[in-house]
C-alpha atoms as a PDB file:
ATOM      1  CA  UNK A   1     250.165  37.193 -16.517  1.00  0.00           C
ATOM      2  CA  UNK A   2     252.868  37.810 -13.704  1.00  0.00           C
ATOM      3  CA  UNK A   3     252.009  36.072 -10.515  1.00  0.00           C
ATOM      4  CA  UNK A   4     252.217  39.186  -8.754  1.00  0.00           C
ATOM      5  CA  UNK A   5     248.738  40.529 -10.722  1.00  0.00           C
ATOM      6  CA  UNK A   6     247.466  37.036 -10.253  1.00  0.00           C
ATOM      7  CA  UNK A   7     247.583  37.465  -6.511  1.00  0.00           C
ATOM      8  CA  UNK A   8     245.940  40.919  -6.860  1.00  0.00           C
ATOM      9  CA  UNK A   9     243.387  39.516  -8.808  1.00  0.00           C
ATOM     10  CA  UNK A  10     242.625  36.882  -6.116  1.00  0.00           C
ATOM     11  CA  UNK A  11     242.186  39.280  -3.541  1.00  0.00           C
ATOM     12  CA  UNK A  12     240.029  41.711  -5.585  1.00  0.00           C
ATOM     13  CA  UNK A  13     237.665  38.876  -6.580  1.00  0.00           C
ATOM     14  CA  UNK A  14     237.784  37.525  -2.711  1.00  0.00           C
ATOM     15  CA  UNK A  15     239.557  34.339  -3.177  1.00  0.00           C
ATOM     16  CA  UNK A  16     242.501  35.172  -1.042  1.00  0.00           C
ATOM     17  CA  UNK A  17     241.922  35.729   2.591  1.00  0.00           C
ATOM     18  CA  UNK A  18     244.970  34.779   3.992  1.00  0.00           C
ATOM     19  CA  UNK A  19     248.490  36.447   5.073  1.00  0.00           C
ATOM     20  CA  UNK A  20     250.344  36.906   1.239  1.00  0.00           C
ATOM     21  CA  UNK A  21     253.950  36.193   3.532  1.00  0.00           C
ATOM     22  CA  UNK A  22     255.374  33.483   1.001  1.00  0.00           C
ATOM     23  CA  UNK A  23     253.020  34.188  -1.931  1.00  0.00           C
ATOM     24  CA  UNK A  24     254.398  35.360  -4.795  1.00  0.00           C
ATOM     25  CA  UNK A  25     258.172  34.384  -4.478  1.00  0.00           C
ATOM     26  CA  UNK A  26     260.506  37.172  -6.023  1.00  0.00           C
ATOM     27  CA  UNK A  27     257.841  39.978  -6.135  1.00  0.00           C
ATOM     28  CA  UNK A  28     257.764  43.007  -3.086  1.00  0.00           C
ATOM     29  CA  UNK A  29     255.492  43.220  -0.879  1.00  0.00           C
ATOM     30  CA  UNK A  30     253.821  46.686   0.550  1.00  0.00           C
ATOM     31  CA  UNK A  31     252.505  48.028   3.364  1.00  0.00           C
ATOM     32  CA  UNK A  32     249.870  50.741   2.619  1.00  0.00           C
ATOM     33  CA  UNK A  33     248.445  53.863   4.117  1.00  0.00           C
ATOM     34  CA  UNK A  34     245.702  55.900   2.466  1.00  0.00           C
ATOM     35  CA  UNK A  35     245.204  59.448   4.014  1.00  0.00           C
ATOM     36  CA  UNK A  36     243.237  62.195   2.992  1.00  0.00           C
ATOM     37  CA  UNK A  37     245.162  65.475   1.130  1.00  0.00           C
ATOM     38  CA  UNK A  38     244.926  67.124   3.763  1.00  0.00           C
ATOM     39  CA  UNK A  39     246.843  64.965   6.134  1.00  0.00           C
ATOM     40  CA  UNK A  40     249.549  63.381   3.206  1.00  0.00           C
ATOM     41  CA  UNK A  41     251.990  66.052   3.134  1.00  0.00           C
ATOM     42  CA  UNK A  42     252.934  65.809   6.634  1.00  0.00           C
ATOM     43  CA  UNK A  43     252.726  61.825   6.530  1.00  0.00           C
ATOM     44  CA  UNK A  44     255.518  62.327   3.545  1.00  0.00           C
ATOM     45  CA  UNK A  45     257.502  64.266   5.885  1.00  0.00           C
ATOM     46  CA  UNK A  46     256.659  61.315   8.484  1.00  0.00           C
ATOM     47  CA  UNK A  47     258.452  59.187   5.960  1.00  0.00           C
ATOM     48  CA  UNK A  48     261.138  60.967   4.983  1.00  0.00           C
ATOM     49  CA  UNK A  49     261.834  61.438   8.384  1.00  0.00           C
ATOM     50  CA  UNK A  50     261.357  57.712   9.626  1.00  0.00           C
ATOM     51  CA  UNK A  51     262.808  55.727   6.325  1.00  0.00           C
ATOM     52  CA  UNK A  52     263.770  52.858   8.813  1.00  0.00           C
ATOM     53  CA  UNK A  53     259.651  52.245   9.868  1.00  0.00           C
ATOM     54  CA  UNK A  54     258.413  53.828   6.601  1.00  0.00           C
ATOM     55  CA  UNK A  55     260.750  53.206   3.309  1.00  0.00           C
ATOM     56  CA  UNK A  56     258.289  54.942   0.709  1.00  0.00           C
ATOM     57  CA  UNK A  57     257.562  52.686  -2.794  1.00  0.00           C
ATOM     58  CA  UNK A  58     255.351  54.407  -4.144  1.00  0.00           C
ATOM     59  CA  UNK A  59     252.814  57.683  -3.737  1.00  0.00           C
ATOM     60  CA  UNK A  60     249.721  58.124  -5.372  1.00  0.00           C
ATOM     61  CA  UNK A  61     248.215  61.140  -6.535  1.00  0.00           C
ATOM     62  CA  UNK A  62     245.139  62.610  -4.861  1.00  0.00           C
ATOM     63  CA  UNK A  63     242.171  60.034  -6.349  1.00  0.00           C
ATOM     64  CA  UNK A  64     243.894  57.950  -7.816  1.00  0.00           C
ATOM     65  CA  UNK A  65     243.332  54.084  -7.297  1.00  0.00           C
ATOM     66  CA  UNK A  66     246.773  52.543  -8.688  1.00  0.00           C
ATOM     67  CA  UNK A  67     250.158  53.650  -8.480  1.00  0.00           C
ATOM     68  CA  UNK A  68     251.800  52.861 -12.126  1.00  0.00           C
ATOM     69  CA  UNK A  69     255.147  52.227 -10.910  1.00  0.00           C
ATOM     70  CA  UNK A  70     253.975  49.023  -8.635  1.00  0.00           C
ATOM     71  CA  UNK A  71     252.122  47.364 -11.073  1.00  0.00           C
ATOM     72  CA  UNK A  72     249.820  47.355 -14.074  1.00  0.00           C
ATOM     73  CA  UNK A  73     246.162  46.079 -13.146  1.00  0.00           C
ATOM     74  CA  UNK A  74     246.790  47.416  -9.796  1.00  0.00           C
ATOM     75  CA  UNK A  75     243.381  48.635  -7.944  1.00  0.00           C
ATOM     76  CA  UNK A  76     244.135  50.150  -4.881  1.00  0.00           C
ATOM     77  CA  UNK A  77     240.787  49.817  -2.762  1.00  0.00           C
ATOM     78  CA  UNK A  78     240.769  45.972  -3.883  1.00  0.00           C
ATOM     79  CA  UNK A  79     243.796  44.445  -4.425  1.00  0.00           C
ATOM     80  CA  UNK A  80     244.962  43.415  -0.810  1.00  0.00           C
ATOM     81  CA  UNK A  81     243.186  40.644   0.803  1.00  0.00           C
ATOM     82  CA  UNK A  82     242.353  42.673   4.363  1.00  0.00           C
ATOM     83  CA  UNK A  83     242.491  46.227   4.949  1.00  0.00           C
ATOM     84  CA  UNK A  84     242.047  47.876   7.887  1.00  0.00           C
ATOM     85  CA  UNK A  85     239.506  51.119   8.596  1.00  0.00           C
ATOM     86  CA  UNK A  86     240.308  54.215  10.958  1.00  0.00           C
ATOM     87  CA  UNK A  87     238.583  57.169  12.068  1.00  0.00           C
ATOM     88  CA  UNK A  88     240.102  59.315  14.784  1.00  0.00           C
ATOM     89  CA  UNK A  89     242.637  56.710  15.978  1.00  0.00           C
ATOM     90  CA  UNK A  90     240.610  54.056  16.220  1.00  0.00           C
ATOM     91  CA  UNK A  91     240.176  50.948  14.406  1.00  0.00           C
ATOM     92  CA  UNK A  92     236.281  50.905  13.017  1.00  0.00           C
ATOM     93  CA  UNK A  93     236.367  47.817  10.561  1.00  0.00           C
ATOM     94  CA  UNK A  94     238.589  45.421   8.680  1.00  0.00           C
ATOM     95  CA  UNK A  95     237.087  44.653   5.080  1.00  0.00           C
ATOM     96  CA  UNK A  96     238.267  43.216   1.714  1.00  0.00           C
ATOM     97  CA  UNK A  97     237.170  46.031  -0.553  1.00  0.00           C
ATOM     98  CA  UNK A  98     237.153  50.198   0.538  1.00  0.00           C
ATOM     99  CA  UNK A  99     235.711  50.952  -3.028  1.00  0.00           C
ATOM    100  CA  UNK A 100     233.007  52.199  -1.031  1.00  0.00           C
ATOM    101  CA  UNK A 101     234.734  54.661   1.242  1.00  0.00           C
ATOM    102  CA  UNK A 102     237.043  56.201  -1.930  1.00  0.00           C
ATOM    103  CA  UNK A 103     237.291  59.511  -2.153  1.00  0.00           C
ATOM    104  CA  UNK A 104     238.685  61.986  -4.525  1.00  0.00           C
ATOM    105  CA  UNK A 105     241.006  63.327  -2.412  1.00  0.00           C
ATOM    106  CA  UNK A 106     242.506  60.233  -1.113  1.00  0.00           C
ATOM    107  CA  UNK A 107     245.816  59.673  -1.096  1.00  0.00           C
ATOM    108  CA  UNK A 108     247.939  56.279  -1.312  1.00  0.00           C
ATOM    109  CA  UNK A 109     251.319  55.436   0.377  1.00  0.00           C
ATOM    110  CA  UNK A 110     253.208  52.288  -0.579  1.00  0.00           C
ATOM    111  CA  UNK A 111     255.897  51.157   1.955  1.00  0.00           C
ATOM    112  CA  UNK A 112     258.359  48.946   2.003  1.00  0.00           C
ATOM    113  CA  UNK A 113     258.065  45.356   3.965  1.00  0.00           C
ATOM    114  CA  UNK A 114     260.321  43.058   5.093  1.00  0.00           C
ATOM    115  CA  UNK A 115     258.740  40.182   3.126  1.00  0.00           C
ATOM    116  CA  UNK A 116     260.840  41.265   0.786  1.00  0.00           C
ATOM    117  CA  UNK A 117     264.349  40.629   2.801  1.00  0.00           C
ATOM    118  CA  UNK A 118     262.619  37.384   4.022  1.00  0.00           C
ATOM    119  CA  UNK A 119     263.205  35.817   0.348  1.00  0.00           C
ATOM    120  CA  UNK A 120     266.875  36.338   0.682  1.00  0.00           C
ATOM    121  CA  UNK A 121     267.839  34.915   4.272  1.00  0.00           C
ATOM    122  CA  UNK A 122     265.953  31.732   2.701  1.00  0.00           C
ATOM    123  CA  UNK A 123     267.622  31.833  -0.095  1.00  0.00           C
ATOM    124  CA  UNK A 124     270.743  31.541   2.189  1.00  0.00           C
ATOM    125  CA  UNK A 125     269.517  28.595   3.743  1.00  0.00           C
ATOM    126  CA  UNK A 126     268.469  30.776   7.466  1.00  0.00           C
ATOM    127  CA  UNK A 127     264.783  29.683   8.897  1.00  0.00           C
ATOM    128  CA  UNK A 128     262.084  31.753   9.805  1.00  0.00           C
ATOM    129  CA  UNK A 129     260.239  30.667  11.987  1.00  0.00           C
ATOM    130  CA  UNK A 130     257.141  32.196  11.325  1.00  0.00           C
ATOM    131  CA  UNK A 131     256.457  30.519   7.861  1.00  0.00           C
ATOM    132  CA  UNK A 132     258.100  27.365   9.507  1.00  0.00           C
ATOM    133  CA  UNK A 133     255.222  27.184  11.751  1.00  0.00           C
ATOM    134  CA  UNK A 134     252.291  28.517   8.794  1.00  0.00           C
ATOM    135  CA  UNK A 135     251.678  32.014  11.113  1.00  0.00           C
ATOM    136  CA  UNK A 136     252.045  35.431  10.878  1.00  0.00           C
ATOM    137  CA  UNK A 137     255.134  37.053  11.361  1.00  0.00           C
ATOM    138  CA  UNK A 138     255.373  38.389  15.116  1.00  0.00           C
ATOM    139  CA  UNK A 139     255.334  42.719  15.383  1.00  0.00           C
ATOM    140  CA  UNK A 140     255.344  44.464  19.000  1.00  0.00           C
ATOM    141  CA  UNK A 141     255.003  47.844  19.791  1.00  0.00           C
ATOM    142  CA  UNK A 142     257.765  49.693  21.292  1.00  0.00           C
ATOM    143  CA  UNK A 143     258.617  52.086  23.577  1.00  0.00           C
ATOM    144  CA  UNK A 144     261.221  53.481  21.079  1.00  0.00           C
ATOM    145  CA  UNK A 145     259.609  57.028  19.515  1.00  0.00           C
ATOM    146  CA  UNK A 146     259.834  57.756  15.590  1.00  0.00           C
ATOM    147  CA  UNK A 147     260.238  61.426  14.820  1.00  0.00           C
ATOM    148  CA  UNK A 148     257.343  63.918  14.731  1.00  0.00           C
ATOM    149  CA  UNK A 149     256.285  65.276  11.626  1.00  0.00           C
ATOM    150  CA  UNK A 150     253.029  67.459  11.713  1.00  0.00           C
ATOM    151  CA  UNK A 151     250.227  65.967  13.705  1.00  0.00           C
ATOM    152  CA  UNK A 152     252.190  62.073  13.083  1.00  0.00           C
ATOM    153  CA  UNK A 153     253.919  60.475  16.285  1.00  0.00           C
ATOM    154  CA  UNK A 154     253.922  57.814  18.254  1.00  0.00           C
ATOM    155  CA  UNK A 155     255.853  54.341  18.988  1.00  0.00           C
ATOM    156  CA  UNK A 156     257.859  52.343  16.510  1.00  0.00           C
ATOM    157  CA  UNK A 157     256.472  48.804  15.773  1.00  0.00           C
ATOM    158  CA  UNK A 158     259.287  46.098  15.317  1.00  0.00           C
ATOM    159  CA  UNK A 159     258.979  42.992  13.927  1.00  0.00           C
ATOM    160  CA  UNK A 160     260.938  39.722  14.795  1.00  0.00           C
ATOM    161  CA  UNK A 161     262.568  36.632  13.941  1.00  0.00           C
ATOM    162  CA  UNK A 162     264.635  34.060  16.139  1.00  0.00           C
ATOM    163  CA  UNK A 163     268.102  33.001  15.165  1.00  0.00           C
ATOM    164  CA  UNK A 164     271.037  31.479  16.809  1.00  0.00           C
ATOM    165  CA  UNK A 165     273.683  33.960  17.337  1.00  0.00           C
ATOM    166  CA  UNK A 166     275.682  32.704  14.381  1.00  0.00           C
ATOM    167  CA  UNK A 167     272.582  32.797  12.008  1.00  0.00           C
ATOM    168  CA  UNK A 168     271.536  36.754  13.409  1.00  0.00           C
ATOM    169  CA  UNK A 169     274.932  37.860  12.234  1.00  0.00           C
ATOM    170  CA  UNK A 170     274.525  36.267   8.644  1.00  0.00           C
ATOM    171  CA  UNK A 171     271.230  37.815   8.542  1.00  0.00           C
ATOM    172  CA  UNK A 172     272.384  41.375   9.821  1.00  0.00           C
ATOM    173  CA  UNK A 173     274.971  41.245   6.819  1.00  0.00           C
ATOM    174  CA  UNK A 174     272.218  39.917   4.453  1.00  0.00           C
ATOM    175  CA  UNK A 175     268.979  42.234   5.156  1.00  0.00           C
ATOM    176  CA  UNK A 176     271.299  45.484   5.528  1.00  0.00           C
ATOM    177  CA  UNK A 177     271.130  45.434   1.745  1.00  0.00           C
ATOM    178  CA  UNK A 178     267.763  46.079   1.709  1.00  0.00           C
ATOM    179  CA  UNK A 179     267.272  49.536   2.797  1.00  0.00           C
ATOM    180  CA  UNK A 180     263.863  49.773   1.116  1.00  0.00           C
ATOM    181  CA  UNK A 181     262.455  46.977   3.029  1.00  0.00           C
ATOM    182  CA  UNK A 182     263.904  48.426   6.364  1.00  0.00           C
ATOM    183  CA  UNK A 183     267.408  47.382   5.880  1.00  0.00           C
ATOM    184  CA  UNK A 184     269.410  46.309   9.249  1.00  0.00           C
ATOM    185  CA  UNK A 185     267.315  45.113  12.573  1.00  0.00           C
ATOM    186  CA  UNK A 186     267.054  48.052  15.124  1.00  0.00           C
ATOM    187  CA  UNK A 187     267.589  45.622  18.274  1.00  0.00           C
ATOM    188  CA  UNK A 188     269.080  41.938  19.276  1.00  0.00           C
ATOM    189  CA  UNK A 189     268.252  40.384  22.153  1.00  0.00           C
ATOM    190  CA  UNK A 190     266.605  41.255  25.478  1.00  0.00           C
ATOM    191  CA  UNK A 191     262.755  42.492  24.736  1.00  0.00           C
ATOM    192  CA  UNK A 192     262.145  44.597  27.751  1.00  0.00           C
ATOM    193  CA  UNK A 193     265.341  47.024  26.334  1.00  0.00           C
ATOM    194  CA  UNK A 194     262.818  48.287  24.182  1.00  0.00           C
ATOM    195  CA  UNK A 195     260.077  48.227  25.903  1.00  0.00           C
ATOM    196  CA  UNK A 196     258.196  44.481  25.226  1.00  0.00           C
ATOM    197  CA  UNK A 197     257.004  42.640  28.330  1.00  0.00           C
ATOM    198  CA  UNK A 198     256.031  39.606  26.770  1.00  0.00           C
ATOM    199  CA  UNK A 199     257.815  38.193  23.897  1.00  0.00           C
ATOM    200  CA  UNK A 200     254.883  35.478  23.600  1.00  0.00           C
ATOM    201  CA  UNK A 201     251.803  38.610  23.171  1.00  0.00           C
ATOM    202  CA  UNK A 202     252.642  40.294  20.228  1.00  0.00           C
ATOM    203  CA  UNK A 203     250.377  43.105  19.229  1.00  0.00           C
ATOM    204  CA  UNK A 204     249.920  42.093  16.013  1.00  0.00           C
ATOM    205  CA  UNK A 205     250.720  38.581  14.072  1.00  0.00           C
ATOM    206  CA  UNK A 206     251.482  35.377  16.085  1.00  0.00           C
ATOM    207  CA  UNK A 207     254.090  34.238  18.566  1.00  0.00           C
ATOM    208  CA  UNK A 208     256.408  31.522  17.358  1.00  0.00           C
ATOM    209  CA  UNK A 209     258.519  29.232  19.037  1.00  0.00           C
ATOM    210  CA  UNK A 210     261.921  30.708  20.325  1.00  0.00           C
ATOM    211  CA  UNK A 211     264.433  27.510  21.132  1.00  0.00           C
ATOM    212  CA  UNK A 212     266.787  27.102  23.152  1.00  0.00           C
ATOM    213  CA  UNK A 213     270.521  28.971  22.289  1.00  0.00           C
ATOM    214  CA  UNK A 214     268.200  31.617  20.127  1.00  0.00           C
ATOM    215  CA  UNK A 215     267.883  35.255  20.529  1.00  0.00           C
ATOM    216  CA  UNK A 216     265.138  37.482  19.178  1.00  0.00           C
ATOM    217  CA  UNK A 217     265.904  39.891  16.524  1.00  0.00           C
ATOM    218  CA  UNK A 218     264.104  42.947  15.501  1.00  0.00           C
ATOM    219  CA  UNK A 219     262.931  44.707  12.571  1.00  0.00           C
ATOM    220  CA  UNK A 220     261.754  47.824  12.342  1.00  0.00           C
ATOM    221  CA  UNK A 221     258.083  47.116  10.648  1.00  0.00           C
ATOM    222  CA  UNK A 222     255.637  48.908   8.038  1.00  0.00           C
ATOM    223  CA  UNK A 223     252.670  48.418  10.589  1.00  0.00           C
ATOM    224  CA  UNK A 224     254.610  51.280  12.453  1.00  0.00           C
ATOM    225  CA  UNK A 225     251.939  53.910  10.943  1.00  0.00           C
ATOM    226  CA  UNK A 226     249.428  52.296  12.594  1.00  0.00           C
ATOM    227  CA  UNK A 227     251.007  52.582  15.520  1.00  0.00           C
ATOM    228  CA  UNK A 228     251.113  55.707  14.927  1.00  0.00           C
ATOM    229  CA  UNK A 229     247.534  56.614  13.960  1.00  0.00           C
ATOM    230  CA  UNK A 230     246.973  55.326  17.557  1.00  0.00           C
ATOM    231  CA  UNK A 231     248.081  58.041  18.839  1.00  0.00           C
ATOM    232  CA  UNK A 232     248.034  61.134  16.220  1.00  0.00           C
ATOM    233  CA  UNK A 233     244.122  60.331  15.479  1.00  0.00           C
ATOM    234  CA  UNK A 234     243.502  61.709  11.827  1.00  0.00           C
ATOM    235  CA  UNK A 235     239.876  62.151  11.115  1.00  0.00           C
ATOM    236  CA  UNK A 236     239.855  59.162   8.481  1.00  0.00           C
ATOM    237  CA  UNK A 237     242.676  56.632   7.214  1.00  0.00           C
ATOM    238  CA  UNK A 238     242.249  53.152   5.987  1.00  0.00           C
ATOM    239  CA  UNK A 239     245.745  50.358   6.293  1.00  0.00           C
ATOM    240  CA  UNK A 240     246.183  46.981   5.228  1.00  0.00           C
ATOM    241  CA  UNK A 241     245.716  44.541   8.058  1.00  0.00           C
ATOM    242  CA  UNK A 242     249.061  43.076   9.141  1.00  0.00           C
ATOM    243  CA  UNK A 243     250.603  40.504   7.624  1.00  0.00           C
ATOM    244  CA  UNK A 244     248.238  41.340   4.525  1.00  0.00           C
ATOM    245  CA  UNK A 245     249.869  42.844   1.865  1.00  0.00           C
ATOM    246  CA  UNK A 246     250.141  44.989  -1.710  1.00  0.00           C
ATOM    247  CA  UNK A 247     251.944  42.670  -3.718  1.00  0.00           C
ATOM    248  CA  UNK A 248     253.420  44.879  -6.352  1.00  0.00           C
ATOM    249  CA  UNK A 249     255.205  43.732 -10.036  1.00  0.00           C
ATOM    250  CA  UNK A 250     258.704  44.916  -8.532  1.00  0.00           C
ATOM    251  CA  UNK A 251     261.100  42.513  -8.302  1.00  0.00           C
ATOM    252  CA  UNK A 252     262.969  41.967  -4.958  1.00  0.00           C
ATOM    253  CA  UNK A 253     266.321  41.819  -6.864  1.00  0.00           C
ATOM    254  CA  UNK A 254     265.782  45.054  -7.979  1.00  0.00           C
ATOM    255  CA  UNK A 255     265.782  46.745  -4.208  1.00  0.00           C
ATOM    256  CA  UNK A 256     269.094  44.953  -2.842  1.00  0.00           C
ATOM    257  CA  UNK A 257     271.995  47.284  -2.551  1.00  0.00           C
ATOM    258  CA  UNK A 258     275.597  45.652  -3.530  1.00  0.00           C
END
């Protein structure tokens, strides 16, 4: 059994209620939205239209509880170890299991996450901080807008890691072969340029220590759809929770462009 379906497993039988950031080395990671029909055609546009935020991996069809080209054994509604609930923009609940709230008409949208750039930079010897320190990576909304498609707008989320400046260039040149995992960061440096007023409050995940002679460097992040469900307000969607993930039986080696 790969240890990508063993990770799956440990989540669907409630063993594994942690972040996955680190777990299963060599295997991508996924965010995950699950809208109704009705709302999925114009969150594909959303996509296509924002591949920086929302690098698609995967689409289900309406119903359907695995996606076949992630993963055998993969169960949609019980396979990530924290999901998060929404009804008309708001967050209602955060659960391990939505096999309750499936629907027929559901649909499932597997995006890219930068997990899976993460095993590269350590592979070329850069820290993150983040799993340094045993936390959650940091993410911050914006004030940077994605583009509209349909009812779907709102801020972009970024994520970050501190490097020396020597370090952020190596990792610029390493991550921008990963466009399916949000390639390139979107910002270096000053916070407030894009619209952060506290570098030590992140909206989601936890702050880490930034030393001295670092600068912050930013991601553009899968938790940017909820972000945006914030502000569009569909009836009824259900995310993972950050830093919770869809670990899939893709390899990582298999998204990097040469």
């Amino acid at each position: 059994m790969l240890e990508s379906e063993q990770i799956r497993l440990a989540a669907r039988n409630g063993t594994l209620n942690q972040p996955t950031t680190g777990l299963a080395y060599g295997f991508v990671q996924a965010n995950l939205v699950i809208l109704p029909a009705a709302d999925a055609m114009d969150f594909l546009v959303f996509c296509q239209r924002n591949p920086k935020p929302c690098p698609l991996l995967g689409v289900s069809t309406p119903g359907e509880r695995g996606i076949p080209s992630l993963g055998v054994n993969l169960d949609i509604a019980t396979d990530i170890p924290r999901y998060r609930v929404w009804q008309d923009g708001e967050m209602v609940n955060e659960c391990a299991d939505v096999s309750h709230l499936w629907r027929d008409d559901l649909v499932s949208f597997a995006l890219g996450c930068s997990f899976s750039f993460e095993e590269a930079l350590l592979e070329q010897g850069l820290e993150l901080r983040h799993i340094t320190q045993g936390r959650n990576v940091p993410m911050y909304r914006t004030n940077v807008p994605t583009n509209t498609a349909g009812k779907f707008h709102g801020p972009l989320v970024v994520s970050m890691r501190p490097f020396k400046p020597a370090d952020a260039i190596r990792a610029i040149q390493i991550t921008t072969r990963f466009p399916d995992v949000h390639g390139s960061p979107v910002h270096i440096g000053d916070p407030e340029l894009i619209g952060i007023k506290n570098i030590n409050q992140p909206e989601y995940g936890d702050a880490v220590d930034i030393k001295e002679g670092e600068m912050p460097v930013f991601w553009a992040c899968g938790v940017t759809p909820q972000s945006v469900l914030m502000d569009s307000k569909p009836k009824f969607c259900i995310t993972h929770a950050p830093g919770y993930m869809l670990v899939t039986d893709l390899k990582n080696a298999q998204l990097a462009v040469m």
